[in-house]
Protein backbone atom coordinates (compact mmCIF):
# COMPACT_ATOMS: atom_id res chain seq x y z
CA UNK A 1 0.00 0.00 0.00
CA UNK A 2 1.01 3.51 -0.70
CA UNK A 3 0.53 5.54 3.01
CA UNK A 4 0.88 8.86 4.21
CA UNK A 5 2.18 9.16 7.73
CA UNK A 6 1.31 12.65 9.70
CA UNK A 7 2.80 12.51 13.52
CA UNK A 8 5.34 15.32 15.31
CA UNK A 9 7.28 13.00 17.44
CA UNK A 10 10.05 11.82 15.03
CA UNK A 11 10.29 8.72 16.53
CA UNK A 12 7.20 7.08 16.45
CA UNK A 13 7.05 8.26 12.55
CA UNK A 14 10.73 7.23 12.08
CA UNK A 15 9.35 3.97 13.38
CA UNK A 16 6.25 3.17 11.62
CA UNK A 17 8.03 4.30 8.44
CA UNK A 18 10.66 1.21 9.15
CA UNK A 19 7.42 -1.44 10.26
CA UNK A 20 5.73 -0.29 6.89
CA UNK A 21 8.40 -0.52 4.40
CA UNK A 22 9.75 -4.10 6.25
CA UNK A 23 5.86 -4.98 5.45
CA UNK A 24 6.50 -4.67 1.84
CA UNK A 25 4.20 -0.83 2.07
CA UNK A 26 5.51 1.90 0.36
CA UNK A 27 5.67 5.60 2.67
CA UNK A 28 4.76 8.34 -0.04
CA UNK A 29 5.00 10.81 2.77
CA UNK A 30 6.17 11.29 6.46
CA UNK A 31 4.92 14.93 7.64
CA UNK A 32 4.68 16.32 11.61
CA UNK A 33 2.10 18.86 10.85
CA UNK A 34 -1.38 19.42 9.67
CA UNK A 35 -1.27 21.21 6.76
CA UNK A 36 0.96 19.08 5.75
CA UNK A 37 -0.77 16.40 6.02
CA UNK A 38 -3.44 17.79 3.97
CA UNK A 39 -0.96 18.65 0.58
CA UNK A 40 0.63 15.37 1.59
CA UNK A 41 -2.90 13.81 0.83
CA UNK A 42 -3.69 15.77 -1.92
CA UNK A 43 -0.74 15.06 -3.75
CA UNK A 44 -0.36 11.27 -3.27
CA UNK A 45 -3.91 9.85 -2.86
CA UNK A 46 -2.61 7.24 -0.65
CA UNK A 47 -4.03 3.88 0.22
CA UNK A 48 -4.32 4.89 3.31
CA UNK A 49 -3.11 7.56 6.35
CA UNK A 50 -1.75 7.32 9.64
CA UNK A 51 -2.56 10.50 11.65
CA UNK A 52 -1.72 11.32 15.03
CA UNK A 53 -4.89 13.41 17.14
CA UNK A 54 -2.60 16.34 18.50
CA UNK A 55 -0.11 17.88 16.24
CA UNK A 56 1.90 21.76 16.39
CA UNK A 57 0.71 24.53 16.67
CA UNK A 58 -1.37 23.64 19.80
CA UNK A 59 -1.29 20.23 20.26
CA UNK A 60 -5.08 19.80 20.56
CA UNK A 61 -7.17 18.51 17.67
CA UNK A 62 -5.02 19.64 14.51
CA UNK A 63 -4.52 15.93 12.97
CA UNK A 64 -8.27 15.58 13.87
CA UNK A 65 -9.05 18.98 11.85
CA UNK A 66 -6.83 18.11 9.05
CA UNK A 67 -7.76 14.66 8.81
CA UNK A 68 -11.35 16.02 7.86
CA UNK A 69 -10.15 18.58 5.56
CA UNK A 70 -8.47 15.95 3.86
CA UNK A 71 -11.05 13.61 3.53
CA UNK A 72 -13.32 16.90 2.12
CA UNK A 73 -10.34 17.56 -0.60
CA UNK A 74 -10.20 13.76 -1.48
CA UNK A 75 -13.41 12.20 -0.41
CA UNK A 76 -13.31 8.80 0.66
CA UNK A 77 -9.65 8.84 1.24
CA UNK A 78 -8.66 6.06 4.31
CA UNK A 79 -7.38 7.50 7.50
CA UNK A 80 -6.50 6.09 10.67
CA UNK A 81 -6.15 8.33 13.64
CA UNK A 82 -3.35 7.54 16.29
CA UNK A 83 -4.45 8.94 20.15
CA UNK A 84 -2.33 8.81 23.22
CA UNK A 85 -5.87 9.58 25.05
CA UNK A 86 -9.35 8.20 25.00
CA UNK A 87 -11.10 11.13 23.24
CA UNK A 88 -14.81 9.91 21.87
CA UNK A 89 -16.11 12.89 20.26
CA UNK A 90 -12.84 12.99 18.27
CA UNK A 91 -13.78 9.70 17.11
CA UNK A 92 -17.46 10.73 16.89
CA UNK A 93 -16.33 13.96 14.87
CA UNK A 94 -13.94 11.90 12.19
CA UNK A 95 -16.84 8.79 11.65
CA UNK A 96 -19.33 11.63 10.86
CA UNK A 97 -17.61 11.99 7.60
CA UNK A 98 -18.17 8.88 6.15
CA UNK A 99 -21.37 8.37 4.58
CA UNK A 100 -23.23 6.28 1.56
CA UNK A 101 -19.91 6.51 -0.47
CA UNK A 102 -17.74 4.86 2.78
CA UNK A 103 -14.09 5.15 2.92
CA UNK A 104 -12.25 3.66 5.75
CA UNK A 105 -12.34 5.20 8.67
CA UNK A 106 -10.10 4.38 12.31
CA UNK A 107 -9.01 5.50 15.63
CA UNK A 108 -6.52 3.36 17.56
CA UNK A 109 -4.56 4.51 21.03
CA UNK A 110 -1.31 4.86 20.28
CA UNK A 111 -0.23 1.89 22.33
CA UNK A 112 -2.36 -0.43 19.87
CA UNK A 113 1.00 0.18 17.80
CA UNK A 114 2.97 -2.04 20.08
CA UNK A 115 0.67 -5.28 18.81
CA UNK A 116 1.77 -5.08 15.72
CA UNK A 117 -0.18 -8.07 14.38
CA UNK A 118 -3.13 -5.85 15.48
CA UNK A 119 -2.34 -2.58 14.12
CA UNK A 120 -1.23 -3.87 11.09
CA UNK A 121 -4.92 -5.69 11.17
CA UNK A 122 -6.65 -2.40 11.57
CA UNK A 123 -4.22 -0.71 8.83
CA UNK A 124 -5.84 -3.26 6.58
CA UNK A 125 -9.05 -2.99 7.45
CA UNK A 126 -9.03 1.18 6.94
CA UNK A 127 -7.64 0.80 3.30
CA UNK A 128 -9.87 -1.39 2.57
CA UNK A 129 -12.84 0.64 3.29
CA UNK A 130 -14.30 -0.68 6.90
CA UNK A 131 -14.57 1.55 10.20
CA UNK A 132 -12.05 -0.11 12.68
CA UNK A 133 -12.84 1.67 16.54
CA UNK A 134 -9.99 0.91 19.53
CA UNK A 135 -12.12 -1.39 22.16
CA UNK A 136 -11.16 1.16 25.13
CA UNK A 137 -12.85 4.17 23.01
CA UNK A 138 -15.70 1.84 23.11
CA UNK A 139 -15.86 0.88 27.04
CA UNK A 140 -16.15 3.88 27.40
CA UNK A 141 -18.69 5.15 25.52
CA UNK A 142 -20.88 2.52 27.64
CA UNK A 143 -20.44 5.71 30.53
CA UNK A 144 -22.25 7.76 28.12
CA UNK A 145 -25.54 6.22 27.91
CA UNK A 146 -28.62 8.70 28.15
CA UNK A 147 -31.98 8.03 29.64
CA UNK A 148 -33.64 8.51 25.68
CA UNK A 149 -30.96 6.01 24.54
CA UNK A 150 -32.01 5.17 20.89
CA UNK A 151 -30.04 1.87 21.94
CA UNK A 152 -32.36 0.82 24.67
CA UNK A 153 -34.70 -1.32 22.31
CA UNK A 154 -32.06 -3.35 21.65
CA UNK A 155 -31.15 -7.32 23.50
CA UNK A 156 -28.14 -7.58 25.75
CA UNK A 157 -26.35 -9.85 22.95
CA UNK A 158 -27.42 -7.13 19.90
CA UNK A 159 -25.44 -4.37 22.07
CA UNK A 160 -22.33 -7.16 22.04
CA UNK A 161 -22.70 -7.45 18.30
CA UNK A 162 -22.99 -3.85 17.99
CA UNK A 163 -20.09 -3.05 20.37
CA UNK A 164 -18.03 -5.45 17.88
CA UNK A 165 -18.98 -3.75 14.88
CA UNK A 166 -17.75 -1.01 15.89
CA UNK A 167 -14.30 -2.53 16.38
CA UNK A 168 -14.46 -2.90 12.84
CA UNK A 169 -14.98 -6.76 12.98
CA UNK A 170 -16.98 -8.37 10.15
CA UNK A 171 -20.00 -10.73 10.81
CA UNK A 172 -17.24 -13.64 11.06
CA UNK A 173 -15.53 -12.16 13.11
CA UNK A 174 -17.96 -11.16 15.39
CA UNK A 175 -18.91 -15.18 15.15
CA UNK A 176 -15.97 -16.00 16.67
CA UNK A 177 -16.23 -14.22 19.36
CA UNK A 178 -19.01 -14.81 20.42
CA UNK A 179 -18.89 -18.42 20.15
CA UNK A 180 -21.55 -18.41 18.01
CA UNK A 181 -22.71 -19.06 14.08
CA UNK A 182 -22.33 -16.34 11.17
CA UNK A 183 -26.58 -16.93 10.48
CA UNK A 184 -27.15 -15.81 14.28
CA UNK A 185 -24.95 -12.66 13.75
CA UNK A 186 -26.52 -11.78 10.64
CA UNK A 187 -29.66 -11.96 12.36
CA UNK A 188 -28.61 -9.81 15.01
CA UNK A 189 -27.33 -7.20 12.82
CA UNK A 190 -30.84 -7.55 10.90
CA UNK A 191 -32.32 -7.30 14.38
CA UNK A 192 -29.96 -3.73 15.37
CA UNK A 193 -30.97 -2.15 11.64
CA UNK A 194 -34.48 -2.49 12.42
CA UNK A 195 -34.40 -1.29 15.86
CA UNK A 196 -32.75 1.67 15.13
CA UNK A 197 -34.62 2.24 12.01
CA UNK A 198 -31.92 2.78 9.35
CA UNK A 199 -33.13 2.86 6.12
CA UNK A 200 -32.06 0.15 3.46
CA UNK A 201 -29.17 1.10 1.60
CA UNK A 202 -25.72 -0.89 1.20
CA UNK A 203 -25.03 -2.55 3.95
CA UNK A 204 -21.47 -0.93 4.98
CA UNK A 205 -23.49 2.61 4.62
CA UNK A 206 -26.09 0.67 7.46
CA UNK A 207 -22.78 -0.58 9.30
CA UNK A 208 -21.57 3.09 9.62
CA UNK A 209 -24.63 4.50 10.58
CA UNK A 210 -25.42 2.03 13.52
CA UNK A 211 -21.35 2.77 14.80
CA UNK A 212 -22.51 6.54 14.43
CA UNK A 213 -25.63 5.99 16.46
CA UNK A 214 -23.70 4.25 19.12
CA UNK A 215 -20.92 6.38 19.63
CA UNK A 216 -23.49 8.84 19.88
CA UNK A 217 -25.39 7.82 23.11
């Protein structure tokens, strides 16, 4: 794959360049800023790109801001966002700009780097066009239930499924972790469309739009 790397600490981009290119990947770009990112982007139309949350001049939500920008310049274009914190509604504010068209969309912790097996995984996932979601990101988001949760129609084991799709994990996936057959998850998933009355459309557009709804509430 062809990637984009945006992070300010020259190590962790000095070392992801080295794990990518010993992966057979090709780095098109290695950039610490924002706006760099963005030309970066625009220029290459990588596979996919790695972006770290807080970048210079502030350190606050300038990947997060550029990552968006970027994705508005060259819709549909992969990114996976790199946090050293839980931060939800930076996760909730990137996964708002996917829609009908998808394009992969992640955010990892930064220590999910470490497992390489597993960030590699998630790399893979993103480029190829499915919404990969660290699993502390969602723990937490169980905290943020409201009293009008739109999520309170559904079972105990359709809030499991749902909590896995929004890992990222496919239908088989979700199978084996459960313990359980790919017919019962796709009935679940049936089950969670309904519930939260998404309209029919493709079924990663539905996919998205469920993860939206529960990152939501």
């Amino acid at each position: 794959m062809r990637i984009v790397i945006a992070d300010d600490a020259v190590l962790l981009r000095e070392g992801l360049i080295r794990l990518l290119s010993e992966q057979g990947h090709q780095v098109v770009a290695a950039v610490g800023d924002g706006e760099a990112l963005v030309e970066a982007v625009v220029a290459h139309r990588p596979d996919v790109s790695i972006v770290d949350v807080r970048m210079p001049p502030s350190h606050t939500d300038e990947g997060l801001r550029a990552a968006v920008e970027a994705r508005r310049l060259v819709p549909r274009t992969p990114i996976l966002v790199l946090s050293q914190y839980v931060e939800v509604s930076y996760a909730d504010d990137l996964l708002a700009t996917t829609g009908a068209g998808g394009g992969g969309i992640g955010y990892l912790l930064k220590d999910r780097v470490a497992a390489i097996d597993e960030f590699l995984d998630a790399l893979d996932r993103v480029a190829a066009g499915g919404t990969v979601l660290d699993p502390e990101v969602v723990g937490q988001l169980f905290a943020r239930r409201r009293r009008d949760d739109p999520l309170r129609e559904l079972t105990p084991r359709e809030r499991e499924v749902l909590a896995l799709m929004a890992e990222g994990r496919s239908n088989t996936a979700i199978a084996r972790a459960l313990v359980v057959s790919d017919g019962a998850v796709e009935k679940h998933v049936r089950n969670i469309f309904t519930k939260l009355n998404l309209p029919p459309d493709t079924e990663q557009h539905r996919r998205v739009l469920a993860v939206l709804t529960y990152l939501r509430n």
